[in-house]
Protein backbone atom coordinates (compact mmCIF):
# COMPACT_ATOMS: atom_id res chain seq x y z
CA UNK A 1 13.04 6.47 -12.82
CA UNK A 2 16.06 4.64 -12.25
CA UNK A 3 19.18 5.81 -14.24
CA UNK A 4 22.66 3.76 -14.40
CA UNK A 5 24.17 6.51 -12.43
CA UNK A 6 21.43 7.00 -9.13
CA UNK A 7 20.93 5.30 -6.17
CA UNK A 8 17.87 3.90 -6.00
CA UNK A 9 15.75 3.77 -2.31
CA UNK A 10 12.65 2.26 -1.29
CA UNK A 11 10.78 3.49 1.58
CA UNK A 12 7.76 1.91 3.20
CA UNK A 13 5.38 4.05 5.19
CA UNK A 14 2.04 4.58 7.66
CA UNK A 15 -0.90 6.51 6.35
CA UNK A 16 -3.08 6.40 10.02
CA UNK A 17 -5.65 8.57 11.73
CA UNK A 18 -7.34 11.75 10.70
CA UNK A 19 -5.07 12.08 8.05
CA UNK A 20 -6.49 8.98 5.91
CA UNK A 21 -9.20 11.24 4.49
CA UNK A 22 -5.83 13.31 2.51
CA UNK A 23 -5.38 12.52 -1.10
CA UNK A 24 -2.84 10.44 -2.59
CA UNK A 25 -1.09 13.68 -4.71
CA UNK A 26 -1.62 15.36 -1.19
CA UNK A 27 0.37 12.54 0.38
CA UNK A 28 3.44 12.61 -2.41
CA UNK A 29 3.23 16.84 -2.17
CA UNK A 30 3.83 15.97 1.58
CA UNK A 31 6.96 13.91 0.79
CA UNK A 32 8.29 15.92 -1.48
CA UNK A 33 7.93 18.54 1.38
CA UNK A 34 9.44 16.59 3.55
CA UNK A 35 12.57 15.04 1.44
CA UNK A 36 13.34 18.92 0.97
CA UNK A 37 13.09 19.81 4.57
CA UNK A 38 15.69 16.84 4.80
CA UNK A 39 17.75 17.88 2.71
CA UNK A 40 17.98 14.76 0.52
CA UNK A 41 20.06 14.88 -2.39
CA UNK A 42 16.73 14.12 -4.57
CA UNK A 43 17.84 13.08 -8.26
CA UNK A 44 15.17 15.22 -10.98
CA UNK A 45 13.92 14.28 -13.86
CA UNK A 46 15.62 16.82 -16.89
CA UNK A 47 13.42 18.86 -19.01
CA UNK A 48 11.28 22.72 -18.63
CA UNK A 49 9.55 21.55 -15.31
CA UNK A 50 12.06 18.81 -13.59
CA UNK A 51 10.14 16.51 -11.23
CA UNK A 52 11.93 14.91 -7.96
CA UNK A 53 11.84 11.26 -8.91
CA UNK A 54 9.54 9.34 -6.81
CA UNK A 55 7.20 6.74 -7.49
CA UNK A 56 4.39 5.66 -5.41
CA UNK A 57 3.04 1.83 -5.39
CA UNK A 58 -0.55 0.58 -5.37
CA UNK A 59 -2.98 4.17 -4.53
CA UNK A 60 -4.67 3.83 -0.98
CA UNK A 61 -8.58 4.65 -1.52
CA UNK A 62 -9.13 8.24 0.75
CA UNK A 63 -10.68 7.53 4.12
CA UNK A 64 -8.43 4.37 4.63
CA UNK A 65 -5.21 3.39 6.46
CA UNK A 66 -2.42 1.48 5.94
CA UNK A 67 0.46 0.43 8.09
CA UNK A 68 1.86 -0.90 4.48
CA UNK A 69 2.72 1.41 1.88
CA UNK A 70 5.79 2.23 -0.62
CA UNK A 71 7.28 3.80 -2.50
CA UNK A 72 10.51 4.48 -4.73
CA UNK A 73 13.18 7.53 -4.62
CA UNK A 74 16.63 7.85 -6.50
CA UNK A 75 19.17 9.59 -5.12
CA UNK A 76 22.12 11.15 -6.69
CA UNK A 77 24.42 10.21 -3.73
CA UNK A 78 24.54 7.31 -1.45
CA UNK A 79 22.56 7.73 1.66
CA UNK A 80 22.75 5.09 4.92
CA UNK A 81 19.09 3.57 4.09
CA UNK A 82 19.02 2.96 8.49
CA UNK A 83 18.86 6.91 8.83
CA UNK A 84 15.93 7.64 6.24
CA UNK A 85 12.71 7.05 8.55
CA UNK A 86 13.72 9.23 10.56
CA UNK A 87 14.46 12.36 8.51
CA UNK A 88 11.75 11.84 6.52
CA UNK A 89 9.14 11.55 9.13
CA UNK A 90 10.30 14.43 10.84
CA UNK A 91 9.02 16.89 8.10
CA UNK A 92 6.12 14.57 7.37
CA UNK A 93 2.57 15.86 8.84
CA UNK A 94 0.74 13.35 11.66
CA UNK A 95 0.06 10.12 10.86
CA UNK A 96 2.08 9.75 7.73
CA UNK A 97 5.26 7.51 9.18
CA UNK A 98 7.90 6.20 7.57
CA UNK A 99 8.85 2.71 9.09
CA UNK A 100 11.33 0.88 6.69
CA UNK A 101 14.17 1.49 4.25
CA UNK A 102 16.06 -0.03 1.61
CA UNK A 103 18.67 0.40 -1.19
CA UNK A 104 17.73 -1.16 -4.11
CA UNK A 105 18.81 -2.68 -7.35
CA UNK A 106 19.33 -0.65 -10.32
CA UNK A 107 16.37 -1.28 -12.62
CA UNK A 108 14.45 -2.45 -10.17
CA UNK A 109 10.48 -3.66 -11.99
CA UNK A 110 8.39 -0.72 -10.48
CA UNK A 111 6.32 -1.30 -7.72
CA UNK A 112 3.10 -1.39 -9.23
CA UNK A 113 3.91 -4.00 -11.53
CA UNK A 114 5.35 -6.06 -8.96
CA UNK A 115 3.01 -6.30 -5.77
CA UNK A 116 0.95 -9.09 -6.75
CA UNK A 117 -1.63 -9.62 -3.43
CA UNK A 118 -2.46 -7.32 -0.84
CA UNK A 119 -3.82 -7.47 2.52
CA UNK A 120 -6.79 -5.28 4.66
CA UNK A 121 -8.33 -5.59 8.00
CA UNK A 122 -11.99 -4.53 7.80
CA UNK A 123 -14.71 -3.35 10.41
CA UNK A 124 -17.68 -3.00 9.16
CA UNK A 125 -20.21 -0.69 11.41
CA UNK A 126 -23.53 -1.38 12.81
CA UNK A 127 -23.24 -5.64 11.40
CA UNK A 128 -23.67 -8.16 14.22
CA UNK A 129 -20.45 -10.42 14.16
CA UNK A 130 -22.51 -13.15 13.24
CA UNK A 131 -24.19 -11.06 10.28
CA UNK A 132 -21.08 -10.49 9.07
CA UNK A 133 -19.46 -14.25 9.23
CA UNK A 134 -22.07 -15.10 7.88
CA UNK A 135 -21.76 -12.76 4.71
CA UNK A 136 -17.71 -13.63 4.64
CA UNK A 137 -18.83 -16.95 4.02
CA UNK A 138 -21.59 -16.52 1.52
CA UNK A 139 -18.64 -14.28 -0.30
CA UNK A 140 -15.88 -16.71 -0.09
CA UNK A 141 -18.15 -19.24 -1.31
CA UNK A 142 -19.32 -17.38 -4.41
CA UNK A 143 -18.04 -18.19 -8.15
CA UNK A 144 -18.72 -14.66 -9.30
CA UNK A 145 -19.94 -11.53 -7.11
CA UNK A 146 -20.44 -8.65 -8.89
CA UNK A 147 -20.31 -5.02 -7.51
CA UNK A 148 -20.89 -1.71 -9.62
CA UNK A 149 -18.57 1.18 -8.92
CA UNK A 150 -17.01 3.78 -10.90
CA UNK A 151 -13.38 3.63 -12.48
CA UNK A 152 -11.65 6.82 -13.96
CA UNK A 153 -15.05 8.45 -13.80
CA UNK A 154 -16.67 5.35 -15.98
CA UNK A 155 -19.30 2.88 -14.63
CA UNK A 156 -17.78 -0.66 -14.45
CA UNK A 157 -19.14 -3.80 -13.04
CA UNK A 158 -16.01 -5.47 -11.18
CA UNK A 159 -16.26 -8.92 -10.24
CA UNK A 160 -15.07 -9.01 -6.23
CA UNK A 161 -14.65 -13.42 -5.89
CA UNK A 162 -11.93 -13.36 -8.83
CA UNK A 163 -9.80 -11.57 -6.42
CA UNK A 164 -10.14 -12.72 -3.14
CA UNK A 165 -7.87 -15.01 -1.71
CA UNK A 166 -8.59 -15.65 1.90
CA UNK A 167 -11.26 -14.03 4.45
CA UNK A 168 -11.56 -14.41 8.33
CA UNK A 169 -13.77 -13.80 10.41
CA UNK A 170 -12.66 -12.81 14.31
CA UNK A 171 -15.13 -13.06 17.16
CA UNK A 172 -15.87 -9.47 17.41
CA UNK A 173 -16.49 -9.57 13.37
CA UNK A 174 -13.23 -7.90 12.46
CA UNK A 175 -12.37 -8.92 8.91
CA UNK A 176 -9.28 -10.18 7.72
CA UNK A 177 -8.94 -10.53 4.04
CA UNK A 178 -6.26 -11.04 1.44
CA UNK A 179 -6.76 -9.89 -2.41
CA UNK A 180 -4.98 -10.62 -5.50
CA UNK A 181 -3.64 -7.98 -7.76
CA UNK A 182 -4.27 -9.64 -11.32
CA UNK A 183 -5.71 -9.78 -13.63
CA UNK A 184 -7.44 -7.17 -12.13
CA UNK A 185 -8.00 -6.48 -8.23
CA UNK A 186 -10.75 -5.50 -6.67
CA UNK A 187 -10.52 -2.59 -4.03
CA UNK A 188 -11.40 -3.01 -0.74
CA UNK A 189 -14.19 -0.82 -0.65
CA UNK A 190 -16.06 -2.64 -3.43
CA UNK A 191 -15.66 -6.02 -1.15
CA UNK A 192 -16.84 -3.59 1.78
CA UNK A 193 -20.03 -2.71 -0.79
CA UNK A 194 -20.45 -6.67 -1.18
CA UNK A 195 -20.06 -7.91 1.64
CA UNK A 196 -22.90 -5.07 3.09
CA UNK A 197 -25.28 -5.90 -0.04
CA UNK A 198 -24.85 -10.12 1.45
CA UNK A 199 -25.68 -9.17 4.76
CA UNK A 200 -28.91 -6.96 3.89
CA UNK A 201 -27.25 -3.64 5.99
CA UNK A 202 -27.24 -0.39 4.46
CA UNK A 203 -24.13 2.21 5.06
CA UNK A 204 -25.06 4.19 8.60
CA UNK A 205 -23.80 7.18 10.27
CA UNK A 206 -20.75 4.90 11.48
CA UNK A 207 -17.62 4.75 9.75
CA UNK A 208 -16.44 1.02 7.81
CA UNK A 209 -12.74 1.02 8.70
CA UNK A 210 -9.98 -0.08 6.34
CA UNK A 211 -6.59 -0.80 7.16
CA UNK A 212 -4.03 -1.95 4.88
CA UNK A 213 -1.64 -4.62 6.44
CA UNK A 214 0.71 -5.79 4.08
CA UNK A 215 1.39 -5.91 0.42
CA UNK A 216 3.58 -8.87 -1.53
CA UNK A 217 5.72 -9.95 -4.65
CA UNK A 218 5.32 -13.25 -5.17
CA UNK A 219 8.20 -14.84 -7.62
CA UNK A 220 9.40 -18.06 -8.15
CA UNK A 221 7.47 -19.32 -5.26
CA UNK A 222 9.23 -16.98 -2.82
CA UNK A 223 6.49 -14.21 -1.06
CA UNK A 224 8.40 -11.09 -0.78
CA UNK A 225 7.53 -8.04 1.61
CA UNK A 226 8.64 -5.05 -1.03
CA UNK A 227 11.83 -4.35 1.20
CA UNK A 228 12.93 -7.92 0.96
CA UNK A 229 12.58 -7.77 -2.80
CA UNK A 230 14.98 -6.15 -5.48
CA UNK A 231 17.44 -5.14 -3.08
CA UNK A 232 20.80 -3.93 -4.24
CA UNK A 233 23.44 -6.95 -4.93
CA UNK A 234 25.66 -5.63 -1.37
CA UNK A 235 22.21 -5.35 0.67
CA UNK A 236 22.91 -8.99 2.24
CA UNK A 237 24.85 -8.58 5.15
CA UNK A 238 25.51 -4.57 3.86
CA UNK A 239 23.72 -1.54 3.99
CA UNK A 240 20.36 -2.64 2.91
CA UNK A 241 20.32 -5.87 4.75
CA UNK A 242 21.32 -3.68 8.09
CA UNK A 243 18.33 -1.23 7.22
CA UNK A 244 15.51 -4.06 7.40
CA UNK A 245 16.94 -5.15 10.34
CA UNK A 246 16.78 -1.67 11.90
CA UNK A 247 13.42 -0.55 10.62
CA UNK A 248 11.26 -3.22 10.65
């Protein structure tokens, strides 16, 4: 995506309300919409069908929200990172936000590759608070736990303790959890299907909620939010260092 000659951006945006039930290729047709309606000077890949170049991070399971999503854009002329959320929101539908902005290095590692541990907020319906302590604990406690899903359309068995990190537990049985990326993470609806299948509750007519918080890249012992990371070499104290300030 990144050629010597662009100028590679990374944006960080809100995926709240009704519209968390939208796709994830509905969500990138919707900024591709709205980088047009911008007027963006969008680098393309070459070729019969060019593509705008944009690259999403870690897919968002429909149905949940995030205040904590990415992605990456080159541009084929500078733009002042500060005045990107808001262009881009503007021709983005309801609840899709953008919130942050940064140039970044050339050759950055894509996104994907690089977040290694994400966080959620969970609220599981119809569970007593206590019920659902109580199943936090019996899942932080376990070696393996084991939940059956589906990936690309093939059964798998996915083992949910390998990557979780940390769980809380508020008073009102909100769930806080962090996950690890590698070797291989674990969504947050299969810890949702775990934790259910500890406490003995069936899905209901309610709604489990899922909010994504925050994503990291962890190097070198450093914890990076993605704008902090791969920033282009005049970012401190220039453009890109003024953007996080601005956004945030």
């Amino acid at each position: 995506m990144r050629g010597d000659a662009g100028y590679p951006v990374r944006l960080r945006f809100a995926k709240q309300g009704k519209v968390r039930f939208v796709s994830h290729r509905d969500v990138a047709r919707a900024f591709e919409r709205a980088l047009r309606i911008a007027g963006l000077p969008v680098a393309f890949t070459a070729g019969f069908a060019p593509r705008p170049k944009i690259s999403f991070g870690l897919a968002l399971g429909v149905g949940h929200e995030s205040r904590a999503e990415y992605l990456d854009l080159e541009l084929r002329e500078p733009v002042e990172p500060t005045e990107l959320p808001a262009v881009v929101t503007s021709g983005l539908p309801d609840g899709l936000a953008v919130t942050g902005a940064g140039s970044l290095a050339a050759r950055a590692p894509a996104l994907q590759a690089s977040v290694t541990a994400v966080a959620y907020q969970l609220r599981l319906a119809g569970i007593p608070a206590a019920v659902v302590a109580g199943a936090a604990t019996a899942v932080a406690d376990a070696a393996t736990l084991t939940v059956a899903t589906t990936r690309k359309g093939r059964p798998v068995d996915v083992d949910v303790a390998s990557s979780l990190r940390r769980v809380d537990v508020d008073a009102a049985g909100g769930l806080t959890v962090e996950l690890s990326t590698r070797p291989r993470a674990a969504r947050p609806g299969e810890l949702v299907s775990a934790l259910r299948t500890l406490a003995g509750v069936e899905p209901g007519e309610a709604e489990d909620r899922v909010l994504r918080t925050h994503q990291w890249i962890e190097r070198d012992g450093a914890r990076l939010e993605p704008l902090e990371a791969d920033l282009a070499p005049s970012a401190p104290g220039g453009a890109g260092a003024r953007a996080l300030e601005a956004c945030a």
